[in-house]
PDB file of N, CA and C in Angstrom:
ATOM      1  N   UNK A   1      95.191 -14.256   5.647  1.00  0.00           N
ATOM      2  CA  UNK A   1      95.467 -13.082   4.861  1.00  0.00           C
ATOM      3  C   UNK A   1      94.429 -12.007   5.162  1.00  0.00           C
ATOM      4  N   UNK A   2      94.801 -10.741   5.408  1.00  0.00           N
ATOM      5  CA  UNK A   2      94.036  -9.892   5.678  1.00  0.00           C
ATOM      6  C   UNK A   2      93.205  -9.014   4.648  1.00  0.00           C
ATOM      7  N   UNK A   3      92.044  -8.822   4.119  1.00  0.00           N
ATOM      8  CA  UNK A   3      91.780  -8.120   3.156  1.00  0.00           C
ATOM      9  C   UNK A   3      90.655  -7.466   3.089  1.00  0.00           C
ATOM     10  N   UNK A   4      90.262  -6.042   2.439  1.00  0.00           N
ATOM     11  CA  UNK A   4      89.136  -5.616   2.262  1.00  0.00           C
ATOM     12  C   UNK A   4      88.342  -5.855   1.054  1.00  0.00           C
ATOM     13  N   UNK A   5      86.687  -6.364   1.360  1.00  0.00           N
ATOM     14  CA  UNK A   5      86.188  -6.728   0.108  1.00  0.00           C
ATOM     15  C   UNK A   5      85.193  -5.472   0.028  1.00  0.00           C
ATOM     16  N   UNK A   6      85.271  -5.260  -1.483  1.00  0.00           N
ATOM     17  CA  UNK A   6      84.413  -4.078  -2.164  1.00  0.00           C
ATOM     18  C   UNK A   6      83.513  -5.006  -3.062  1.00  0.00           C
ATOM     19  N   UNK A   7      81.647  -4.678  -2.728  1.00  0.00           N
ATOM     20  CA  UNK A   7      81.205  -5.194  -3.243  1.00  0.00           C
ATOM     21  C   UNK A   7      80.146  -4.163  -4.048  1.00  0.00           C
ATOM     22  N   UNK A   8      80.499  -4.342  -5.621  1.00  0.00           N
ATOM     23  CA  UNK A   8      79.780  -3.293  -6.283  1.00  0.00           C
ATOM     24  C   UNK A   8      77.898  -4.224  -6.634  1.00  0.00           C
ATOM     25  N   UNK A   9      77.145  -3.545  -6.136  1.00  0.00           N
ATOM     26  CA  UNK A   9      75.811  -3.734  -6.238  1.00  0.00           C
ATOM     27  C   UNK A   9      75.303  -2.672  -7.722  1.00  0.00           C
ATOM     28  N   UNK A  10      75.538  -1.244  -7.962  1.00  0.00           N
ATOM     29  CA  UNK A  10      75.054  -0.384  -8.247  1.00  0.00           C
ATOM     30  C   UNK A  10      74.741  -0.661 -10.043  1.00  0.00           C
ATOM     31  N   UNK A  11      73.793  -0.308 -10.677  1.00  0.00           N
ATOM     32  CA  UNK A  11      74.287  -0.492 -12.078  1.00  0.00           C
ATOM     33  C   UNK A  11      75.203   0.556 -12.599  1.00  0.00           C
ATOM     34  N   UNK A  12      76.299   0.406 -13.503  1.00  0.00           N
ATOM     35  CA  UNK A  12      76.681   1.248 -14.161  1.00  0.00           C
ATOM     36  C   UNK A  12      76.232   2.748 -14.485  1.00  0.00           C
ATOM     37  N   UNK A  13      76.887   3.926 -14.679  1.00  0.00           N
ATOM     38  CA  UNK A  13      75.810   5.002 -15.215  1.00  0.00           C
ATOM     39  C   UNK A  13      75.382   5.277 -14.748  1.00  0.00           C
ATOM     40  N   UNK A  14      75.220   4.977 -13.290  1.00  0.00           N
ATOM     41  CA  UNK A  14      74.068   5.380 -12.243  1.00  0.00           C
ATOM     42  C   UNK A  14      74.086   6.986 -11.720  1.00  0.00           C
ATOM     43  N   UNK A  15      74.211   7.909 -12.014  1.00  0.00           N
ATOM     44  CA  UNK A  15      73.982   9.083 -11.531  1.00  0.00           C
ATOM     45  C   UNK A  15      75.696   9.561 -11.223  1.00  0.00           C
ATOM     46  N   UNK A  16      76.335   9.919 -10.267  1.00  0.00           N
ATOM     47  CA  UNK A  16      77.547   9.983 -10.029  1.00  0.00           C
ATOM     48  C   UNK A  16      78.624   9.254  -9.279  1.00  0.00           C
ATOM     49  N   UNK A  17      77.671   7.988  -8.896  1.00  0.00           N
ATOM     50  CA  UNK A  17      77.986   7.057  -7.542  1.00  0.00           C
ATOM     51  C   UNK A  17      79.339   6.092  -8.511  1.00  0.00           C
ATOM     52  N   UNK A  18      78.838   6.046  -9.482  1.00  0.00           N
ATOM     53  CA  UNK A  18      80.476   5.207  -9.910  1.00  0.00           C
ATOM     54  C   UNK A  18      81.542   5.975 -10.213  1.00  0.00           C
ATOM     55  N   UNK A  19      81.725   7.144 -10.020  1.00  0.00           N
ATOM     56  CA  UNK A  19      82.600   8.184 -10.594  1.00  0.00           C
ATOM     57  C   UNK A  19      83.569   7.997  -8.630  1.00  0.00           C
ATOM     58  N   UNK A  20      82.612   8.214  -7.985  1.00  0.00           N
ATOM     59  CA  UNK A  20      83.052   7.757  -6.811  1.00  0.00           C
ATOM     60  C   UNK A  20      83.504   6.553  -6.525  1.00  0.00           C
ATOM     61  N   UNK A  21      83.132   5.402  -6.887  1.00  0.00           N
ATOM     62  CA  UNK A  21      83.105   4.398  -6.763  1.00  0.00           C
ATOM     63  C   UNK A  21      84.617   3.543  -7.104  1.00  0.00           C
ATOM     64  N   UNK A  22      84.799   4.440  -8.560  1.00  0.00           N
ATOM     65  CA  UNK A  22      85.901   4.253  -9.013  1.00  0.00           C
ATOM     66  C   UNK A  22      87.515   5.100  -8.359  1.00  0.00           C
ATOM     67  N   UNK A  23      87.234   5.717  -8.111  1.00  0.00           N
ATOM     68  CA  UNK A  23      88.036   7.123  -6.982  1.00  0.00           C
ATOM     69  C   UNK A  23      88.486   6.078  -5.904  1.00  0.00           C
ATOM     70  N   UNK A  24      87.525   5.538  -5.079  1.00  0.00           N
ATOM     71  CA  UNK A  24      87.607   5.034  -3.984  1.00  0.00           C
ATOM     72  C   UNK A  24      88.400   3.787  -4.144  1.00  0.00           C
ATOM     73  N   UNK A  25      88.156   2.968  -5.119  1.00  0.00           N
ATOM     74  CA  UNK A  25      89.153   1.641  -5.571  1.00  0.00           C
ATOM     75  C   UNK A  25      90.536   1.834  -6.020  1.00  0.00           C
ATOM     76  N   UNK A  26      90.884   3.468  -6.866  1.00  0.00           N
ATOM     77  CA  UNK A  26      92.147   3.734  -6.974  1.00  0.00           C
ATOM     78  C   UNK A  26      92.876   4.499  -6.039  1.00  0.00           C
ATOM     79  N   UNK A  27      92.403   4.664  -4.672  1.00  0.00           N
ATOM     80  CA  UNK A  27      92.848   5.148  -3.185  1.00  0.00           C
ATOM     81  C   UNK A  27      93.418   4.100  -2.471  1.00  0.00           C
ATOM     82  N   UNK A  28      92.579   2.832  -2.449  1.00  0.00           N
ATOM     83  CA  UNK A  28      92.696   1.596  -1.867  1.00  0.00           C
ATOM     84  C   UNK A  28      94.206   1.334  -2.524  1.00  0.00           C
ATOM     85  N   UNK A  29      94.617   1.351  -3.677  1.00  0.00           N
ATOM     86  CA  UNK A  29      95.370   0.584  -4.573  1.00  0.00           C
ATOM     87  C   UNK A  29      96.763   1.426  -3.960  1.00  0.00           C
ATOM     88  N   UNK A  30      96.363   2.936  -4.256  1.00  0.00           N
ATOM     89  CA  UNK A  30      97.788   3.541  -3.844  1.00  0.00           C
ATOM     90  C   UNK A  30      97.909   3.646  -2.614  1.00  0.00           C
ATOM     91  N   UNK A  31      96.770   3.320  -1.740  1.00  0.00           N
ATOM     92  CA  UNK A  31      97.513   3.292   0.080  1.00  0.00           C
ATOM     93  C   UNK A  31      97.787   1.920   0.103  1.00  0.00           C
ATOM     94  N   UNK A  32      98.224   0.920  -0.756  1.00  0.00           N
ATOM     95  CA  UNK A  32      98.385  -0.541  -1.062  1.00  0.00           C
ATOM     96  C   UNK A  32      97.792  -1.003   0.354  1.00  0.00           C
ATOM     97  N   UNK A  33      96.344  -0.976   0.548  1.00  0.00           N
ATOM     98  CA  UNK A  33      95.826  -1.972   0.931  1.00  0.00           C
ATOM     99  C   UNK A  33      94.994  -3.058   0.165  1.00  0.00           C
ATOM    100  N   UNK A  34      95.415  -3.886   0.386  1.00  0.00           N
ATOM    101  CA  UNK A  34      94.965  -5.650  -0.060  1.00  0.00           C
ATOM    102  C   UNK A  34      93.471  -5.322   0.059  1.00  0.00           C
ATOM    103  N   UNK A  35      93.250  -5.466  -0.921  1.00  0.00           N
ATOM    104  CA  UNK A  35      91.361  -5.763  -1.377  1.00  0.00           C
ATOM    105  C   UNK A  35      91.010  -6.492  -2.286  1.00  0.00           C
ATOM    106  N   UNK A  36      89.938  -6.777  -2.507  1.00  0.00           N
ATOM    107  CA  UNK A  36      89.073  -7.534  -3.784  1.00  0.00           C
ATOM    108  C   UNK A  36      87.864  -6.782  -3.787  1.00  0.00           C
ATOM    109  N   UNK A  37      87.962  -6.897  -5.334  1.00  0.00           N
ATOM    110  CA  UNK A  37      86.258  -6.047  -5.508  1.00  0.00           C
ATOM    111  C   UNK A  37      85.862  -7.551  -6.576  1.00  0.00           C
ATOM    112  N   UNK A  38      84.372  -7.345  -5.735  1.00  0.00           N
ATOM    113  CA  UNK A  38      83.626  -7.877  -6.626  1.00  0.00           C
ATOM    114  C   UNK A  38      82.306  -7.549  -7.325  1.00  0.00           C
ATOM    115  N   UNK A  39      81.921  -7.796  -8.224  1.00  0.00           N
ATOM    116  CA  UNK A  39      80.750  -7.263  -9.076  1.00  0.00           C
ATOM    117  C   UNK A  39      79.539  -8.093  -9.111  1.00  0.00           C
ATOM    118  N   UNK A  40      78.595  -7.337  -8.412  1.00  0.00           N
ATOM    119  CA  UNK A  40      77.530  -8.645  -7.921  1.00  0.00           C
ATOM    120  C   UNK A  40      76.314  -8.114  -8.011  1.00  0.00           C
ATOM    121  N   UNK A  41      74.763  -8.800  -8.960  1.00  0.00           N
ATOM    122  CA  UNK A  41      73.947  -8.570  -9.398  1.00  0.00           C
ATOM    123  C   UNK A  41      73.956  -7.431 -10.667  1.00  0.00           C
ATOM    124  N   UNK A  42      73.299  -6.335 -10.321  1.00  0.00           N
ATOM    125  CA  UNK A  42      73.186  -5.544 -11.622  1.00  0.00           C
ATOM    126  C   UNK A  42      74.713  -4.556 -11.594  1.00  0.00           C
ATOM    127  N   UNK A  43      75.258  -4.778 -10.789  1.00  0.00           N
ATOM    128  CA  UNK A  43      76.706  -4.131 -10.434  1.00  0.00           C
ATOM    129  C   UNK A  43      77.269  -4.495 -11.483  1.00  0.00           C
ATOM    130  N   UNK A  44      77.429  -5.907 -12.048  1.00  0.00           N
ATOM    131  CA  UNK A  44      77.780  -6.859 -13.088  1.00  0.00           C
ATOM    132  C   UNK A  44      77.957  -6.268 -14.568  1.00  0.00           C
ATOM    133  N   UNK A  45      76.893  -5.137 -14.766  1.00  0.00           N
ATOM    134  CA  UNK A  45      76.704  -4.122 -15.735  1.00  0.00           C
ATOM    135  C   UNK A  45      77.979  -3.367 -16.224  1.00  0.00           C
ATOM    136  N   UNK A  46      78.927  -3.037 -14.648  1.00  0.00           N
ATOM    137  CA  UNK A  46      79.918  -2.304 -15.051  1.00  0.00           C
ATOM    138  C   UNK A  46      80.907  -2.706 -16.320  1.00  0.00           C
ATOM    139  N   UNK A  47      81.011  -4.254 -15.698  1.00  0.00           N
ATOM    140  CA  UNK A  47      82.089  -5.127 -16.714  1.00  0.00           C
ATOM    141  C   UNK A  47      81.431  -5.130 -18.137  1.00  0.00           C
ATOM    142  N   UNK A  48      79.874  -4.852 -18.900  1.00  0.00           N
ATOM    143  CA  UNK A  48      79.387  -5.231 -20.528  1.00  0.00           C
ATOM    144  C   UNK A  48      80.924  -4.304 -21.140  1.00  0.00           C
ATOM    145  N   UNK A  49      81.171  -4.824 -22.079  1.00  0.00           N
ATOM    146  CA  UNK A  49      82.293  -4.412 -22.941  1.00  0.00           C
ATOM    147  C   UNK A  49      81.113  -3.570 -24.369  1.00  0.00           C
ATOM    148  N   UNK A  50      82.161  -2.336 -24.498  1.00  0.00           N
ATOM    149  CA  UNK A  50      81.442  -1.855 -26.067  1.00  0.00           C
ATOM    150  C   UNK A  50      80.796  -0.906 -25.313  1.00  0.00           C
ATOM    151  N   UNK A  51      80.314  -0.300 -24.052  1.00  0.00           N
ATOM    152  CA  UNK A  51      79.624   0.544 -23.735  1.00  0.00           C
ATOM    153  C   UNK A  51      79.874   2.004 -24.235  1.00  0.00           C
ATOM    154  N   UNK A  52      78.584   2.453 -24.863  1.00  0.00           N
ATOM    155  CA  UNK A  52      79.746   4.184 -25.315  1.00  0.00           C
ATOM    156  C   UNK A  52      78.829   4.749 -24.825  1.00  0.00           C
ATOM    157  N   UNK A  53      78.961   5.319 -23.203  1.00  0.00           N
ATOM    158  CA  UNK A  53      78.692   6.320 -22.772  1.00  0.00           C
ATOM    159  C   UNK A  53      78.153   8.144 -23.546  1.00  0.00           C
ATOM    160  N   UNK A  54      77.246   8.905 -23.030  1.00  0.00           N
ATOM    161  CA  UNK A  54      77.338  10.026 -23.565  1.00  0.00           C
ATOM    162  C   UNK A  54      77.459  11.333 -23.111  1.00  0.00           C
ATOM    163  N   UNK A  55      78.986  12.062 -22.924  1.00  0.00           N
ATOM    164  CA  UNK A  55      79.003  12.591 -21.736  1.00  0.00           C
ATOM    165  C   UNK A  55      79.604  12.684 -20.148  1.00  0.00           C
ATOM    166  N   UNK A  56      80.208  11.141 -20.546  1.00  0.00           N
ATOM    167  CA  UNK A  56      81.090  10.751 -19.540  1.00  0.00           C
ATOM    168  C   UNK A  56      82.166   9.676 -19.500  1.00  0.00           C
ATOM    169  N   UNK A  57      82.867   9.850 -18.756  1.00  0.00           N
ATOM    170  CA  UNK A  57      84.030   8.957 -19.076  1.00  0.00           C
ATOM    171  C   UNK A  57      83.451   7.270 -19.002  1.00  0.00           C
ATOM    172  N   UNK A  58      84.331   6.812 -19.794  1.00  0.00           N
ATOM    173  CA  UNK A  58      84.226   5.298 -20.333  1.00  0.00           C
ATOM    174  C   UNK A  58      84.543   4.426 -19.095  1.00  0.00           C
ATOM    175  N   UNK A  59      83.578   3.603 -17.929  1.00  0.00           N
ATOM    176  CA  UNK A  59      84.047   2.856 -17.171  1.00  0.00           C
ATOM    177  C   UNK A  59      84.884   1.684 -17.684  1.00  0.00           C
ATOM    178  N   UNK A  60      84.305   0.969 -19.058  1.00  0.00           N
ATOM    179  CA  UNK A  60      84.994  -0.347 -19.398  1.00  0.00           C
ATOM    180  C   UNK A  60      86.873   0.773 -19.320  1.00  0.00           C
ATOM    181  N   UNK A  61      87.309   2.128 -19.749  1.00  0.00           N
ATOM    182  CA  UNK A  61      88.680   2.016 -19.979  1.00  0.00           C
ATOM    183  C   UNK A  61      89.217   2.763 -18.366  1.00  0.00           C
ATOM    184  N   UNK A  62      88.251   2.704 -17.390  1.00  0.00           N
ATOM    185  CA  UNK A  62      88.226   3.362 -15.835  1.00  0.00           C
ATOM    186  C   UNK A  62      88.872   1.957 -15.869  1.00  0.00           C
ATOM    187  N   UNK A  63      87.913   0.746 -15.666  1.00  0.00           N
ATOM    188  CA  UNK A  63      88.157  -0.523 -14.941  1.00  0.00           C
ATOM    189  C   UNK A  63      89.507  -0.861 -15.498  1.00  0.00           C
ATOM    190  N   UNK A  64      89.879  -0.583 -16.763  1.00  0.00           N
ATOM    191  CA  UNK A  64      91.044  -1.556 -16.974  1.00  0.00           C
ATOM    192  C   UNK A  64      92.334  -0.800 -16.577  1.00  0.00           C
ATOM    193  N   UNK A  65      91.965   0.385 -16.629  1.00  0.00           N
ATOM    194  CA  UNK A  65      93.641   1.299 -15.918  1.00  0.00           C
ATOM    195  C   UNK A  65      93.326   1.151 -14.334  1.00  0.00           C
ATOM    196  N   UNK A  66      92.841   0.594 -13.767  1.00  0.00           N
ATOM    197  CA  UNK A  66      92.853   0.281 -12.051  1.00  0.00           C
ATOM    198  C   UNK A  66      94.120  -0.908 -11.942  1.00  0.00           C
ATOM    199  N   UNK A  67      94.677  -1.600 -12.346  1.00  0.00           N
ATOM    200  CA  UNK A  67      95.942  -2.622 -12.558  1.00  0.00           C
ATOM    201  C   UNK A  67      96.949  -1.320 -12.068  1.00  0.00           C
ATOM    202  N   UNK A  68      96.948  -0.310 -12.965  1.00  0.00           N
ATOM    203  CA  UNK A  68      97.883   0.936 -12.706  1.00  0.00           C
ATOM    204  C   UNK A  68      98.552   1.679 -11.493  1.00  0.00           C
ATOM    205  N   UNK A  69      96.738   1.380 -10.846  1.00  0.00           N
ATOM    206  CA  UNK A  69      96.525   2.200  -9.292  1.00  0.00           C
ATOM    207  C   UNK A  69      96.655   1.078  -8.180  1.00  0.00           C
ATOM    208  N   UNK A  70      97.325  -0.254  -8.640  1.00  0.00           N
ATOM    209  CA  UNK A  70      97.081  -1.160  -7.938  1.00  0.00           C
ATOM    210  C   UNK A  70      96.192  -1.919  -7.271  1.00  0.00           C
ATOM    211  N   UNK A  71      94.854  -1.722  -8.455  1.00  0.00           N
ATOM    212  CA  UNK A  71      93.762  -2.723  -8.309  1.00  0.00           C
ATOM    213  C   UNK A  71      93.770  -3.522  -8.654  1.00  0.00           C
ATOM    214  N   UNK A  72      93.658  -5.099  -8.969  1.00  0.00           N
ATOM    215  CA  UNK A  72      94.104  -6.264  -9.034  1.00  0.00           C
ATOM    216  C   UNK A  72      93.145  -7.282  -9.554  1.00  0.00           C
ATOM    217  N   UNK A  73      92.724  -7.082  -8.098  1.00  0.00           N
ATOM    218  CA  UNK A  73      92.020  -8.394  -8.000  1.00  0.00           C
ATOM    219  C   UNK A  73      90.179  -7.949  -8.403  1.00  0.00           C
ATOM    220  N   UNK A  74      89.893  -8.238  -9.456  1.00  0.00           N
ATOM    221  CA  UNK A  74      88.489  -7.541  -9.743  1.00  0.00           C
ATOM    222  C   UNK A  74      87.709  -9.146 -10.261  1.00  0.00           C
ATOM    223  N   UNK A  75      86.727  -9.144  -9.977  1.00  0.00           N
ATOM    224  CA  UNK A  75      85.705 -10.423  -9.501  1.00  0.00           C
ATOM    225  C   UNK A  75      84.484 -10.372 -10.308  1.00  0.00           C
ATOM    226  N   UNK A  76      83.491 -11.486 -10.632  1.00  0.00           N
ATOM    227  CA  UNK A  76      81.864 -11.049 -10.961  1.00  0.00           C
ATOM    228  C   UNK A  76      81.763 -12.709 -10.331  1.00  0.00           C
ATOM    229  N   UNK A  77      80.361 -11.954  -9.540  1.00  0.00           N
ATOM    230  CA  UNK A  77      79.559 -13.592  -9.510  1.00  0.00           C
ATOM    231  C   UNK A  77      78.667 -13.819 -10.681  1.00  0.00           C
ATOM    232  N   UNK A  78      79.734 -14.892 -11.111  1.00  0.00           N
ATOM    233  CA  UNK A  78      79.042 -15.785 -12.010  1.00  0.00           C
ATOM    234  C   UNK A  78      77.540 -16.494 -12.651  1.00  0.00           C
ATOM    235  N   UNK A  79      76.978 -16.792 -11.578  1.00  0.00           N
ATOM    236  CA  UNK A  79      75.247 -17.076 -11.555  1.00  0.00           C
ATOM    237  C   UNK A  79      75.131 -15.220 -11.512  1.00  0.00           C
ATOM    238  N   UNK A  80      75.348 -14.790 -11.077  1.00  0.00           N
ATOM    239  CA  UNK A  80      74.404 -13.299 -11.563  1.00  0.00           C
ATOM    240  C   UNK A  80      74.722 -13.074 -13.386  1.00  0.00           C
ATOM    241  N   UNK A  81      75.831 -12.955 -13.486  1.00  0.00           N
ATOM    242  CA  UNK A  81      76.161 -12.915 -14.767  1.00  0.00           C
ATOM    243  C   UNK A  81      75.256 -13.546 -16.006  1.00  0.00           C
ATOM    244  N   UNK A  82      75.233 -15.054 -15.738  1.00  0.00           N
ATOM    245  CA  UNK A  82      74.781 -16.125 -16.140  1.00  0.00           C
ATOM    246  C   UNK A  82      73.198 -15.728 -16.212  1.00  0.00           C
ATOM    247  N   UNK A  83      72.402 -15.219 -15.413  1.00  0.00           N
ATOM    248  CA  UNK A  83      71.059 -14.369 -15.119  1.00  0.00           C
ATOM    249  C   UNK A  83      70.256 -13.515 -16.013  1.00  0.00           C
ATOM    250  N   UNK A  84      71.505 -12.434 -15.855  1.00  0.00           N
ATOM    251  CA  UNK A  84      71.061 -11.193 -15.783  1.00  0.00           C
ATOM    252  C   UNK A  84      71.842 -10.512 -17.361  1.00  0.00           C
ATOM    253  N   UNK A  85      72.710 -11.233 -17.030  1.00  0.00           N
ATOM    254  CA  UNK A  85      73.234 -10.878 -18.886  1.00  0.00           C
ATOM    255  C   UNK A  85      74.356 -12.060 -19.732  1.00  0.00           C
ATOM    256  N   UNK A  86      73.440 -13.285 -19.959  1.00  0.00           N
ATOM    257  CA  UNK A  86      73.571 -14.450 -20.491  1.00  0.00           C
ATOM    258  C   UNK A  86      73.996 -13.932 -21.996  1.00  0.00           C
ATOM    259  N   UNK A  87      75.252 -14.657 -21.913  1.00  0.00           N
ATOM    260  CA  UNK A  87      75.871 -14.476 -23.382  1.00  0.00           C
ATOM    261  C   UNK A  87      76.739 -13.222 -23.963  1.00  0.00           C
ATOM    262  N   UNK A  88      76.324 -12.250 -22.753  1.00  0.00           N
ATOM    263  CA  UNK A  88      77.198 -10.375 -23.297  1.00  0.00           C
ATOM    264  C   UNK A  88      78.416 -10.714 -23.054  1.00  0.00           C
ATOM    265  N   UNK A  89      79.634 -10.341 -23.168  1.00  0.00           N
ATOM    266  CA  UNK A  89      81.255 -10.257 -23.192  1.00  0.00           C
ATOM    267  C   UNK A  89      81.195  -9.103 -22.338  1.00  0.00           C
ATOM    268  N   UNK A  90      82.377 -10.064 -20.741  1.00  0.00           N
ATOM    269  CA  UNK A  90      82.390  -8.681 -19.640  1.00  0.00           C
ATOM    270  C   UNK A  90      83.856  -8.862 -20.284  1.00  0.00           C
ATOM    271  N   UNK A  91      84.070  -7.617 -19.181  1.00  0.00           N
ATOM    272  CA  UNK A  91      85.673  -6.922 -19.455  1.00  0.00           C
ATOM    273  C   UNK A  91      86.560  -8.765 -18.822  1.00  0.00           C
ATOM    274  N   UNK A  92      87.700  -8.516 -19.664  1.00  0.00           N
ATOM    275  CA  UNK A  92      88.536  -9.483 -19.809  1.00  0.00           C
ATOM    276  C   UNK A  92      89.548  -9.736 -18.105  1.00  0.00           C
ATOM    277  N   UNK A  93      89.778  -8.351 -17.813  1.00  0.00           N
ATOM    278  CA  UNK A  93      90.336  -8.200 -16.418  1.00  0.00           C
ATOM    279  C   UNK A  93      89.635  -8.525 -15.514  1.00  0.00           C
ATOM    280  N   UNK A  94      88.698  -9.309 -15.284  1.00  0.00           N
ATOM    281  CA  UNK A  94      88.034  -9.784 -14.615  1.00  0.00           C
ATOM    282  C   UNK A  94      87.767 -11.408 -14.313  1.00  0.00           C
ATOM    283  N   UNK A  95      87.468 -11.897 -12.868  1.00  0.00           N
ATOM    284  CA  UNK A  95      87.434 -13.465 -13.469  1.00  0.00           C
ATOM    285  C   UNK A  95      86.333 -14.081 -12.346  1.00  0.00           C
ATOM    286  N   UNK A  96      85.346 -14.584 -12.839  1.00  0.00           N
ATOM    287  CA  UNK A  96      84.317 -15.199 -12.339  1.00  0.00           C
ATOM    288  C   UNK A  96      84.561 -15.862 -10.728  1.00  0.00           C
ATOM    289  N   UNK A  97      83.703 -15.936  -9.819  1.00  0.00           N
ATOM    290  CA  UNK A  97      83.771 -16.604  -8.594  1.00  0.00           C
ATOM    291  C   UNK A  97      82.281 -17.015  -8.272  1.00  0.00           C
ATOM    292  N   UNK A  98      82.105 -18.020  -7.866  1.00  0.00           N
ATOM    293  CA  UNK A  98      80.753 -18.245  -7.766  1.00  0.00           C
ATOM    294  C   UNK A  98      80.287 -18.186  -6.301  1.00  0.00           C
ATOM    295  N   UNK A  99      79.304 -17.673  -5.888  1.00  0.00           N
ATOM    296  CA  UNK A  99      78.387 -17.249  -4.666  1.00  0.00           C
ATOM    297  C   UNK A  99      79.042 -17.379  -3.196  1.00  0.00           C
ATOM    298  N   UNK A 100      79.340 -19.120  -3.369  1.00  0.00           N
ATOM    299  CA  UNK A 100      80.106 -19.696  -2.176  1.00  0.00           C
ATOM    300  C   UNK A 100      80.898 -19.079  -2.120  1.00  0.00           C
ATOM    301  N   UNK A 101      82.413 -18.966  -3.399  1.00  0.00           N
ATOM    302  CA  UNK A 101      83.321 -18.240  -2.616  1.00  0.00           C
ATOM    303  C   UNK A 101      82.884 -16.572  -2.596  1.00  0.00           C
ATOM    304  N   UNK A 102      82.191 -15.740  -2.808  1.00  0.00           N
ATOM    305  CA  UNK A 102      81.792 -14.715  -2.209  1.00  0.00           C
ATOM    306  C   UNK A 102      81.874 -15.022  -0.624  1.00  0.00           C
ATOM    307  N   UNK A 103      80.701 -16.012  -0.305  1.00  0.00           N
ATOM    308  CA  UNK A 103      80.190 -15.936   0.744  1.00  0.00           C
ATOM    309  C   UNK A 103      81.546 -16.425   1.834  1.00  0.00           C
ATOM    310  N   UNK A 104      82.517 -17.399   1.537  1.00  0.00           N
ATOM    311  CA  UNK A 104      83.464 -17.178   1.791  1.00  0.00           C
ATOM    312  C   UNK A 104      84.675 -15.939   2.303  1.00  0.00           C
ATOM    313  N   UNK A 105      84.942 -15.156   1.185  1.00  0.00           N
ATOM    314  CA  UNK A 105      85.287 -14.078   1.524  1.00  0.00           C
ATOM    315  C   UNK A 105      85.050 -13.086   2.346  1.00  0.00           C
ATOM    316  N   UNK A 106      83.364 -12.865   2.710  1.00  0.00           N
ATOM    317  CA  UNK A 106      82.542 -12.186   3.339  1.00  0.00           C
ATOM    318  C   UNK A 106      83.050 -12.945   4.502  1.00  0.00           C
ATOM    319  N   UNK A 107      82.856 -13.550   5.157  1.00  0.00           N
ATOM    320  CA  UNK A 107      83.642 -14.026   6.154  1.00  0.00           C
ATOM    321  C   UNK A 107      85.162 -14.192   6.716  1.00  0.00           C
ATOM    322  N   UNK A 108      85.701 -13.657   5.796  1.00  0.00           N
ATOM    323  CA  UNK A 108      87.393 -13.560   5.749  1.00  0.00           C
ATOM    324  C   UNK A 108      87.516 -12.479   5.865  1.00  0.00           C
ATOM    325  N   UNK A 109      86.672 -11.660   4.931  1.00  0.00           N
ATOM    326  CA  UNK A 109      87.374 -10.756   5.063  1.00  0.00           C
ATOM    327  C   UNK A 109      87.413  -9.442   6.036  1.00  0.00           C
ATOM    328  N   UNK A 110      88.291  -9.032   6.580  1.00  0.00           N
ATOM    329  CA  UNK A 110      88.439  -7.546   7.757  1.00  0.00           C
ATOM    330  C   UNK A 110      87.702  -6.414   7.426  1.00  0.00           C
ATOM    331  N   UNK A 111      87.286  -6.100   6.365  1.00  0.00           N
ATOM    332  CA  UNK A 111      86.181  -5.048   6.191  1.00  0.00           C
ATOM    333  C   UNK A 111      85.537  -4.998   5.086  1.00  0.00           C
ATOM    334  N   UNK A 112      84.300  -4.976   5.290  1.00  0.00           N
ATOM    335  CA  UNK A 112      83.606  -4.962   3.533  1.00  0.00           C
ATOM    336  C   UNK A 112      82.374  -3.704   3.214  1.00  0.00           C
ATOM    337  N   UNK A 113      82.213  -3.180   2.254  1.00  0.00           N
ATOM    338  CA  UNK A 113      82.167  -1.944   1.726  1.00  0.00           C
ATOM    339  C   UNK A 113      81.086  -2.378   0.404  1.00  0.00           C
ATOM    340  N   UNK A 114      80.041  -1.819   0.465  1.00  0.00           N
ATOM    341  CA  UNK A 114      79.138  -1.906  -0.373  1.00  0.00           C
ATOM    342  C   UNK A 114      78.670  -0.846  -1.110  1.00  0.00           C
ATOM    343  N   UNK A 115      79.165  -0.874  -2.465  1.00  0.00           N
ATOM    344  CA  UNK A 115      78.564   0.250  -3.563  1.00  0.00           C
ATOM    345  C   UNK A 115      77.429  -0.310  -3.762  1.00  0.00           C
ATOM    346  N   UNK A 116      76.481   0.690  -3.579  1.00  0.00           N
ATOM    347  CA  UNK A 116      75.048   0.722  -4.064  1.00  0.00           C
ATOM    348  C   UNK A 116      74.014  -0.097  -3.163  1.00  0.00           C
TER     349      UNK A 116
END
């Protein structure tokens, strides 16, 4: 199977890079190319649920209208999660993969793309 992996590094909030970030995942969706994003280390941030921004649009309700734009498949590694924010509630559209299969994918996959 052919696919592009998007791997978000960046924390949330970060200046304007997720405003892009998010742009770029709902481009992927409507030129329906096959991707996976995944959310890895402080990237992981994007998914905390309850975030109220001040000033800018709400990523937790960005991430969940990407299904819309034909984003799909949205990921967190797990041991980062488990780390770095033990016990917080990520967004529900999302579903854990642990390191290996990252590292897996990274090898599968035809092009990969690193936020942050």
């Amino acid at each position: 199977m052919s696919f592009n992996l998007i791997i978000v590094k960046s924390p949330s909030y970060l200046g304007r890079s997720h405003l892009e970030s998010i742009e770029a995942l709902m481009s992927l969706g409507l030129f329906e190319i096959e991707h996976r994003v995944v959310f890895f280390e402080s990237g992981i941030s994007w998914l905390l649920t309850g975030q109220q921004p001040e000033q800018e649009k709400s990523i937790e309700k960005q991430l969940n209208a990407l299904p819309m734009y034909g984003t799909e498949n949205l990921y967190f590694v797990e041991e980062h999660a488990g780390q770095l924010f033990p016990g917080q509630q990520l967004n529900e559209n999302t579903a854990a993969v642990t390191e290996d299969t990252l590292v897996s994918w990274m090898h599968g996959a035809d092009h990969i793309e690193v936020f942050g």
